[in-house]
Protein backbone atom coordinates (compact mmCIF):
# COMPACT_ATOMS: atom_id res chain seq x y z
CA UNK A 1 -28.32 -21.00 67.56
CA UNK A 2 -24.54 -22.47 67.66
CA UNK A 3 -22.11 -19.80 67.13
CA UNK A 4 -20.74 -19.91 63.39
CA UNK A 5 -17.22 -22.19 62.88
CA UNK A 6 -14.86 -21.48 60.01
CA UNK A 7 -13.98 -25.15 58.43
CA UNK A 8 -10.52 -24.75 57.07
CA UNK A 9 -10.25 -27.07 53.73
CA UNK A 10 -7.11 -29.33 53.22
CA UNK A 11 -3.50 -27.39 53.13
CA UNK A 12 -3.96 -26.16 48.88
CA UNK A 13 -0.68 -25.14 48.39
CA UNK A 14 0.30 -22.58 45.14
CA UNK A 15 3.20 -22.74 42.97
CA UNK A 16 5.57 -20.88 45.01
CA UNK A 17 4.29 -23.12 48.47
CA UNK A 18 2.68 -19.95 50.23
CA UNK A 19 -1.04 -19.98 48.46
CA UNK A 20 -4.30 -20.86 50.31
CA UNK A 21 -7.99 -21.17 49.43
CA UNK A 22 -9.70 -18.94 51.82
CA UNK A 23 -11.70 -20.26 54.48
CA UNK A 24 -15.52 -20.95 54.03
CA UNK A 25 -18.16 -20.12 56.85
CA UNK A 26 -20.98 -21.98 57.29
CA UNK A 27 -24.07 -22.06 60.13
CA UNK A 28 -25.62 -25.10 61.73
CA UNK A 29 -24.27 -28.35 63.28
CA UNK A 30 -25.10 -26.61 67.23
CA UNK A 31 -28.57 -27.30 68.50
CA UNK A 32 -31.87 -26.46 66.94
CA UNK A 33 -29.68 -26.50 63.49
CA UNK A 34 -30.02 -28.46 60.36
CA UNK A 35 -27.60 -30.56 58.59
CA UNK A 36 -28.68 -28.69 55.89
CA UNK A 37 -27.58 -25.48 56.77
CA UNK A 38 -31.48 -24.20 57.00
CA UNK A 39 -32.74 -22.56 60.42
CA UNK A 40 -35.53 -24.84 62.13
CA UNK A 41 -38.30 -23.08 63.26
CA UNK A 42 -38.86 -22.53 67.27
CA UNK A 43 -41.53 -23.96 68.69
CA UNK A 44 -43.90 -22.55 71.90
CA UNK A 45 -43.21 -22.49 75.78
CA UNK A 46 -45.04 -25.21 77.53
CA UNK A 47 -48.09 -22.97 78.45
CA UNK A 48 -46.78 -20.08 77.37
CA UNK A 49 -46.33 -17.71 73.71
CA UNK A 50 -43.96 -17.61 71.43
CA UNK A 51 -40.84 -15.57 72.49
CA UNK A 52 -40.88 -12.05 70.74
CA UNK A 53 -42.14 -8.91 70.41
CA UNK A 54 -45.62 -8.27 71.40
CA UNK A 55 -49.09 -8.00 69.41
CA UNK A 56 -49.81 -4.97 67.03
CA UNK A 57 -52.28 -2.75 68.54
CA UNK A 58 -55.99 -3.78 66.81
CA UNK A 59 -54.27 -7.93 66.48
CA UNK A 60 -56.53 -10.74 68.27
CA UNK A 61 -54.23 -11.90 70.80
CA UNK A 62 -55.74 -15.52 70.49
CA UNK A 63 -54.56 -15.79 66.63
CA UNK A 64 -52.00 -17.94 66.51
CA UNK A 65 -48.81 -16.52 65.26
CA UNK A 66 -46.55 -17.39 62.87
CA UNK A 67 -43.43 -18.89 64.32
CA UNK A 68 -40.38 -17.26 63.98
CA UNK A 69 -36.76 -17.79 62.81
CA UNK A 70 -33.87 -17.25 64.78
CA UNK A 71 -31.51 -14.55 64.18
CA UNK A 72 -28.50 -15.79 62.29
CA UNK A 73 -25.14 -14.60 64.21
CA UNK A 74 -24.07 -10.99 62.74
CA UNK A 75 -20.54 -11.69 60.71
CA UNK A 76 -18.64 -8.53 60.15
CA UNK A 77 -17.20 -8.61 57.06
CA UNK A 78 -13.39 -7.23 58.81
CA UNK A 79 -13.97 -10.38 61.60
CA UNK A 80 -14.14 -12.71 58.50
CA UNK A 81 -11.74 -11.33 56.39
CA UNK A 82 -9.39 -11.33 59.63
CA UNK A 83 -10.28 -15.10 60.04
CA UNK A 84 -9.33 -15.95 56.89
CA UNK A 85 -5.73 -13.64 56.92
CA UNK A 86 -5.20 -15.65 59.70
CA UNK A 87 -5.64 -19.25 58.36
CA UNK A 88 -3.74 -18.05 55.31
CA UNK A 89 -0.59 -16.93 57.39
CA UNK A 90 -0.81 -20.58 59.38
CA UNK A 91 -0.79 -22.33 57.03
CA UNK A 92 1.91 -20.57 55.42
CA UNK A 93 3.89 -21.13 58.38
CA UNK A 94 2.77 -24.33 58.82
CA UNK A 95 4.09 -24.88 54.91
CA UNK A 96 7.80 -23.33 55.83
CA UNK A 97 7.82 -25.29 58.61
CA UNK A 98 7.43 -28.45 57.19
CA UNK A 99 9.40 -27.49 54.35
CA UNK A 100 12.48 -26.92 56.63
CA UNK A 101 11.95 -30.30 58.31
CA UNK A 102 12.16 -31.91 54.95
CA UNK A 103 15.11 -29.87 54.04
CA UNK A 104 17.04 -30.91 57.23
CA UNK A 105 15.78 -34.66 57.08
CA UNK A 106 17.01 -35.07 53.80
CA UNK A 107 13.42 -36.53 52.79
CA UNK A 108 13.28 -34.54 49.35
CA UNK A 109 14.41 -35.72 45.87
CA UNK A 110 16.70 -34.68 43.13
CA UNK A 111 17.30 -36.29 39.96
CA UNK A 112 20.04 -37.54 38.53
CA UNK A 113 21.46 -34.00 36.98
CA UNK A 114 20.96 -32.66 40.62
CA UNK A 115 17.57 -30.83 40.01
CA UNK A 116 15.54 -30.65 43.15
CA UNK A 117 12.00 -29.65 42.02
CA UNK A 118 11.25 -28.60 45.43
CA UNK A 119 13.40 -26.21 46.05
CA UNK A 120 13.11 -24.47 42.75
CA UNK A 121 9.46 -23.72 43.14
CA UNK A 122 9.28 -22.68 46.85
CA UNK A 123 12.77 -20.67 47.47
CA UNK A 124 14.51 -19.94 44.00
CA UNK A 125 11.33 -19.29 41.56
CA UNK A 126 9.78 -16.74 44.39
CA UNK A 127 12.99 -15.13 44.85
CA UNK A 128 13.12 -14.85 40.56
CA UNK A 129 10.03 -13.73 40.28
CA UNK A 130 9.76 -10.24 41.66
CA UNK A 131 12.07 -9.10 39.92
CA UNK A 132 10.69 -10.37 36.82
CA UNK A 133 7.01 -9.41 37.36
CA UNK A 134 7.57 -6.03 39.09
CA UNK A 135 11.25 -4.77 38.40
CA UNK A 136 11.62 -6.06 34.69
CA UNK A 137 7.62 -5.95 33.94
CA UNK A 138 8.69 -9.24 31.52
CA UNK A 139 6.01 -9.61 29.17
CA UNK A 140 5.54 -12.98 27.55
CA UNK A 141 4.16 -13.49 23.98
CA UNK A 142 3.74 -16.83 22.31
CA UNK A 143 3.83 -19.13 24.77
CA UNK A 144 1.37 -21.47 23.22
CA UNK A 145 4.33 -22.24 20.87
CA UNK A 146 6.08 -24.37 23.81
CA UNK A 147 4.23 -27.31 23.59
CA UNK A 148 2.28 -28.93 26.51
CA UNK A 149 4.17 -32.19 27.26
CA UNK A 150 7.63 -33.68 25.70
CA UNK A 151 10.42 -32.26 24.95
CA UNK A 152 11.59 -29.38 23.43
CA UNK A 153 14.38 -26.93 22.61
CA UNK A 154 13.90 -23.58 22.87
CA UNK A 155 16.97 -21.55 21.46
CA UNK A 156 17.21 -18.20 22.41
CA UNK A 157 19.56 -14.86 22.10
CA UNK A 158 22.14 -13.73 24.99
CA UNK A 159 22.84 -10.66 26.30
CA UNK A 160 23.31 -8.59 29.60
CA UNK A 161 26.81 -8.30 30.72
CA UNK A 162 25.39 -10.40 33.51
CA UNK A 163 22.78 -13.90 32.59
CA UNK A 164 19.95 -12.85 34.13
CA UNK A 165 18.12 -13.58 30.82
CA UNK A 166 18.30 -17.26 31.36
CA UNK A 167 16.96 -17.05 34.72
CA UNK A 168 13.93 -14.25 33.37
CA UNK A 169 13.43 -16.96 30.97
CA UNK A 170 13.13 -19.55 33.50
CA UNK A 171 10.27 -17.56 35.24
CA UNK A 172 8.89 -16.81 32.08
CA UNK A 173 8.33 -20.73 30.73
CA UNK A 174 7.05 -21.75 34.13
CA UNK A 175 4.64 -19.21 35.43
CA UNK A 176 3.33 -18.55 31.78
CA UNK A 177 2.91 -21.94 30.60
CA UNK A 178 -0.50 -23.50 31.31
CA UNK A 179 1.59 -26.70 32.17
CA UNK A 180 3.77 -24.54 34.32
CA UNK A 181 6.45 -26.60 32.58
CA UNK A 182 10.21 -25.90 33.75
CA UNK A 183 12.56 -25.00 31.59
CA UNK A 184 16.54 -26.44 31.80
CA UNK A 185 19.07 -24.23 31.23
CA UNK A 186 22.48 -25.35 29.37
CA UNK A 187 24.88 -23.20 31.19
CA UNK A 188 28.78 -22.99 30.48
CA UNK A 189 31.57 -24.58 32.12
CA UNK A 190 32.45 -21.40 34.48
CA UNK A 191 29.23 -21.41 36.33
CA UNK A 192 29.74 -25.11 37.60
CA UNK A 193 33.32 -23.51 38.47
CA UNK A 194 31.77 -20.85 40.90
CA UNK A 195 31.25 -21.25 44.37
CA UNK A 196 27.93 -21.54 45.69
CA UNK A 197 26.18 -20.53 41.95
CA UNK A 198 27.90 -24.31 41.14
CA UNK A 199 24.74 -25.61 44.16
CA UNK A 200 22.57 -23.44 43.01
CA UNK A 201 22.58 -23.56 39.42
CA UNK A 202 22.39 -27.45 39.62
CA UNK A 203 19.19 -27.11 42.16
CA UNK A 204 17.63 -25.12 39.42
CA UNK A 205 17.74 -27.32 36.94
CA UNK A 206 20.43 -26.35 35.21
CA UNK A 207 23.52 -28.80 33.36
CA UNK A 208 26.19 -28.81 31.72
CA UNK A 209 25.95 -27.55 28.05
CA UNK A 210 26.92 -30.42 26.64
CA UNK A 211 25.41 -33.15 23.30
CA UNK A 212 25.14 -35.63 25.91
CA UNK A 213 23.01 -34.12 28.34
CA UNK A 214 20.95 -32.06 26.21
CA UNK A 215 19.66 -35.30 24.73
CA UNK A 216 19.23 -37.36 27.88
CA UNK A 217 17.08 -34.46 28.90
CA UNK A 218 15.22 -34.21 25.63
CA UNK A 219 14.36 -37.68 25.70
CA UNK A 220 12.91 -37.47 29.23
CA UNK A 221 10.46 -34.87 27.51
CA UNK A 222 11.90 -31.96 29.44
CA UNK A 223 12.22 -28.12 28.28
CA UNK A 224 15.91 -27.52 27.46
CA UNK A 225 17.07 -24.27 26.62
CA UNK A 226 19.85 -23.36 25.16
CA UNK A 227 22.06 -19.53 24.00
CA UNK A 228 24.31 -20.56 21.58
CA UNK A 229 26.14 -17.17 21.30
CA UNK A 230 27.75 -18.29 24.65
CA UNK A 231 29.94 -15.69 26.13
CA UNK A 232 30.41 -13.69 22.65
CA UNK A 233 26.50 -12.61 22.95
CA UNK A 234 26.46 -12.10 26.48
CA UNK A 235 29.70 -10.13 26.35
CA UNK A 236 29.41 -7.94 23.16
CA UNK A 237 29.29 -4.25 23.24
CA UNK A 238 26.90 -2.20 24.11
CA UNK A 239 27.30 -0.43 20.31
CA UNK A 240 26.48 -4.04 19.25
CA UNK A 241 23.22 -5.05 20.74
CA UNK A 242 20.72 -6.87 19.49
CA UNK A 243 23.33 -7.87 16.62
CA UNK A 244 23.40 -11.93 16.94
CA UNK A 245 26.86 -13.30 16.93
CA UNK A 246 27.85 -16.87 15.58
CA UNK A 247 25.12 -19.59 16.40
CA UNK A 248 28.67 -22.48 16.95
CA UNK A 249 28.60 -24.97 15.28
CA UNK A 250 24.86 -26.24 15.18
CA UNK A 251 25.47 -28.56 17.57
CA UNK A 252 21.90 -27.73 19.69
CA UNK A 253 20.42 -28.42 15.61
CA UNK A 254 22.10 -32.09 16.05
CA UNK A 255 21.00 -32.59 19.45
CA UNK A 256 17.50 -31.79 18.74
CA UNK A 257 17.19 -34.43 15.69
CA UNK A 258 18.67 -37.15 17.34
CA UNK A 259 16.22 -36.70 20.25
CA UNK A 260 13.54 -35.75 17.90
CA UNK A 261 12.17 -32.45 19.70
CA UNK A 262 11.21 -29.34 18.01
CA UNK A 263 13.41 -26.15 18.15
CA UNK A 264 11.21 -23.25 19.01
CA UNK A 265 13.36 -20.07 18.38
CA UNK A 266 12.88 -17.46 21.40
CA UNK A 267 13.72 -13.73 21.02
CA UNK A 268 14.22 -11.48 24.49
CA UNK A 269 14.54 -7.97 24.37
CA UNK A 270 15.44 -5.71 27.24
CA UNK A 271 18.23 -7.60 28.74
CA UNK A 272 20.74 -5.71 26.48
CA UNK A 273 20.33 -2.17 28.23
CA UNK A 274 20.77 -3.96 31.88
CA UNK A 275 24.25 -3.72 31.96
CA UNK A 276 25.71 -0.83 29.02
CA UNK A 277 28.78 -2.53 28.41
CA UNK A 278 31.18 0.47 26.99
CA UNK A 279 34.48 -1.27 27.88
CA UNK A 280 36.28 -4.52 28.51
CA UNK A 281 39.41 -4.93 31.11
CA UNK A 282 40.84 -8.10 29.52
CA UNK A 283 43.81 -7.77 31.70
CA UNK A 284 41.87 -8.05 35.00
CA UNK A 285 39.44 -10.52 33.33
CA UNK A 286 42.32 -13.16 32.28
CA UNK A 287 43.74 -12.52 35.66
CA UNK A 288 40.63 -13.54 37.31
CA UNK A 289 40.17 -15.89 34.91
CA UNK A 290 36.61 -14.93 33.24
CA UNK A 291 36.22 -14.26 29.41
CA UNK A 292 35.34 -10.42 29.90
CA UNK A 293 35.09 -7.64 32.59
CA UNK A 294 32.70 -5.47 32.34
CA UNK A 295 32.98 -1.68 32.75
CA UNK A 296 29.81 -0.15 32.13
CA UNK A 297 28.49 3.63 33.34
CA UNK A 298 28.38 2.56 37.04
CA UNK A 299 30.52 -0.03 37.42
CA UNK A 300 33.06 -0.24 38.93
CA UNK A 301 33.01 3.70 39.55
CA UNK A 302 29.63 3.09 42.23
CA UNK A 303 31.18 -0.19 43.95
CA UNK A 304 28.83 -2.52 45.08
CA UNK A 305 25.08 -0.08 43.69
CA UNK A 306 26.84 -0.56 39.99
CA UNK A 307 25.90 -4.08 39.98
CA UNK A 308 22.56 -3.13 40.42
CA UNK A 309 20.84 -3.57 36.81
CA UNK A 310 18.93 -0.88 35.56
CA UNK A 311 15.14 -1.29 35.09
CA UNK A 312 14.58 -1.82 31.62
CA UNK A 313 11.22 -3.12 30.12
CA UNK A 314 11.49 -6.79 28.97
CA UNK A 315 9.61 -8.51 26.06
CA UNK A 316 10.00 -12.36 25.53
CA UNK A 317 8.52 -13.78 22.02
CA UNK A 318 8.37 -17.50 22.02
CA UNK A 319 8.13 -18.55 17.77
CA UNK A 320 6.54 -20.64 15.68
CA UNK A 321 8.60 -24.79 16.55
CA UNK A 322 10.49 -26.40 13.82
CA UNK A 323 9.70 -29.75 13.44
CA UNK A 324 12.50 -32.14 13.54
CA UNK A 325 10.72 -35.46 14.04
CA UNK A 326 10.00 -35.86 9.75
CA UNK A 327 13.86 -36.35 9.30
CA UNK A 328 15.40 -39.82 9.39
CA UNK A 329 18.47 -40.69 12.09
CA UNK A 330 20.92 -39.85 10.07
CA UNK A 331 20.08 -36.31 9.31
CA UNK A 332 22.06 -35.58 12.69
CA UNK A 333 25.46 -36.22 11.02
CA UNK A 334 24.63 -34.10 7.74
CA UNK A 335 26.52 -30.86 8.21
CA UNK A 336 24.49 -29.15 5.30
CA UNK A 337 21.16 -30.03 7.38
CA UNK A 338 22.55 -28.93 10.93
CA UNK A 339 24.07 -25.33 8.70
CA UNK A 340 20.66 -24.72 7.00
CA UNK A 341 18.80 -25.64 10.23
CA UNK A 342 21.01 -23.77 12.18
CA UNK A 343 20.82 -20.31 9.74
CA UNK A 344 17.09 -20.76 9.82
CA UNK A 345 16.35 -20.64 13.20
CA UNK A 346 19.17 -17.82 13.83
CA UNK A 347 17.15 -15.70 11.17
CA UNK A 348 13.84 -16.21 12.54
CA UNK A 349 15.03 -14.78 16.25
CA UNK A 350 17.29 -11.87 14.50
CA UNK A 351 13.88 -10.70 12.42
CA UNK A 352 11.61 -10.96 15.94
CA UNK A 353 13.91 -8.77 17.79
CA UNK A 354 14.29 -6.60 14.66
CA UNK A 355 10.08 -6.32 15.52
CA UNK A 356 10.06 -5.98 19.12
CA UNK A 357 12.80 -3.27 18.53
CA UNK A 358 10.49 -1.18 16.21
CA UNK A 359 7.05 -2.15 18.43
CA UNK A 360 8.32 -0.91 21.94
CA UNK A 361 7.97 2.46 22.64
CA UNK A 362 10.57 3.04 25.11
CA UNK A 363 13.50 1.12 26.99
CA UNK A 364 12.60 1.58 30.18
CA UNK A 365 8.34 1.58 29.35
């Protein structure tokens, strides 16, 4: 019988471009096989026996025996598991490979806010996502609440010395999501002002927080998120965590009714212990020209290992959406709306993390 072949299946590749369905074995296709996989029976030696063992003692040697079946080829289960290792790691590097050839052809998109889709799933979600799954252990709750296709805002706290809850959040959306929908960030002026986090940030999928582009977005039926609390959440006190500060103006409340998208409120806890903020040089931070500098427990008496956050357990709580579509067009311009709007969905995230708070039993388990 022909020796077994492994019949690798088309290139399958997984979110983050390095996945592959394991190889199937199958017998047949050499001589004396089937097409359907069966074993076809071997037939006598001119003038001879069948090939075999011979006759129990006390058998008639002139009764006809049964034919027999071929052995199948033995398959060790390490051989096949090795086999299929092996086609996984080709075509992984088959994957990069190609993936590099696009990258220095140019022959990959972005869209018109810079976002390359690409690039976000292969190099920056897989570099996101060990550190949410394994160092951060971010557990998601109430991700049914995002909806499935169109747009949506999701409005969320901010907090961390550092904004590594945007990009947690990120990770979170997409790899919970049974869509595996992306969320877009509204980021502040300053990170478009940074070196190299200016490229990166727009790769991601982040913009500008601005009216203008929050809608645009909207309207295309992405996921925008959005912190309102801006720098004064993100750079508050440690003694003042998980204390919301001012939501603006409601501006995200206007952006969503003109656009028509529900506001699902988002509450994160675990970011706030990343980065103990216990001081504030505002000297060296208006020198350098950033809204705060940190000084926490280990930075910047440990140099370079005091950036390194501390490994605090993370729950994200996605809540019920808030309809926006019932209102007419010019509910956008009605300041008592956008306030009301704006207090509700500020309440609903301040009384989640209020719950997490109480439910987890410690901050780093």
């Amino acid at each position: 019988m022909a020796d077994a072949k492994v019949i690798p299946f088309d290139d399958d590749r997984s979110r983050s471009g390095g996945g592959s369905r394991p190889a199937r074995r199958r017998t047949g296709g050499g001589s004396g096989g089937r097409g359907d996989g069966s074993t076809a029976p071997v037939s006598a030696l001119p003038g001879g026996r069948l090939p075999g063992p011979s006759p129990e003692a006390g058998a008639d040697p002139q009764e006809p025996q049964q034919p027999q079946e071929a052995p199948e080829s033995p398959v060790s289960p390490a051989g096949e598991a090795g086999d299929v290792a092996g086609g996984g790691w080709d075509r992984r590097i088959a994957g990069g490979l190609a993936f590099l050839r696009r990258r220095v052809t140019g022959d990959y998109e972005v869209d018109e806010f810079g976002y390359d889709k690409e690039l976000t799933d292969q190099v920056l979600m897989s570099a996101l996502r060990p550190l949410a799954d394994k160092y951060f252990r971010v557990e998601v709750k109430g991700i049914e609440n995002i909806p499935s296709d169109g747009g949506a805002l999701i409005v969320a706290n901010h907090s961390g010395t550092l904004p590594l809850d945007g990009l947690m959040l990120q990770v979170a959306v997409h790899d919970n999501h049974p869509a595996e929908r992306h969320l877009r960030l509204l980021a502040a002026d300053l990170v478009f002002h940074l070196p190299v986090v200016n490229e990166l940030a727009r790769k991601a999928g982040h913009t500008l927080a601005c009216a203008e582009d929050a809608q645009r977005l909207l309207e295309l039926g992405e996921i925008v998120g959005v912190m309102p609390e801006g720098f004064k959440g993100i750079g508050k006190p440690f003694g003042d965590r998980y204390k919301l500060q001012r939501f603006g103006r409601g501006g995200f409340v206007s952006t969503a009714l003109r656009a028509g998208a529900p506001i699902v409120p988002c509450s994160i806890v675990g970011a706030e212990e990343i980065y103990p903020m216990i001081g504030n040089a505002k000297t060296l931070a208006r020198l350098l020209g950033f809204p705060y500098f940190p000084i926490t427990p280990t930075f910047p008496w440990l140099g370079p290992l005091g950036a390194v956050p501390l490994p605090t357990k993370w729950t994200i709580q996605f809540g019920e959406p808030i309809p926006t579509d019932g209102y007419p067009p010019e509910a956008a311009e009605d300041p008592m709306l956008m306030f009301n709007l704006t207090d509700q969905v500020r309440e609903q995230i301040q009384h989640t993390l209020y719950k997490l708070l109480v439910q987890r039993r410690s901050v780093f388990f």
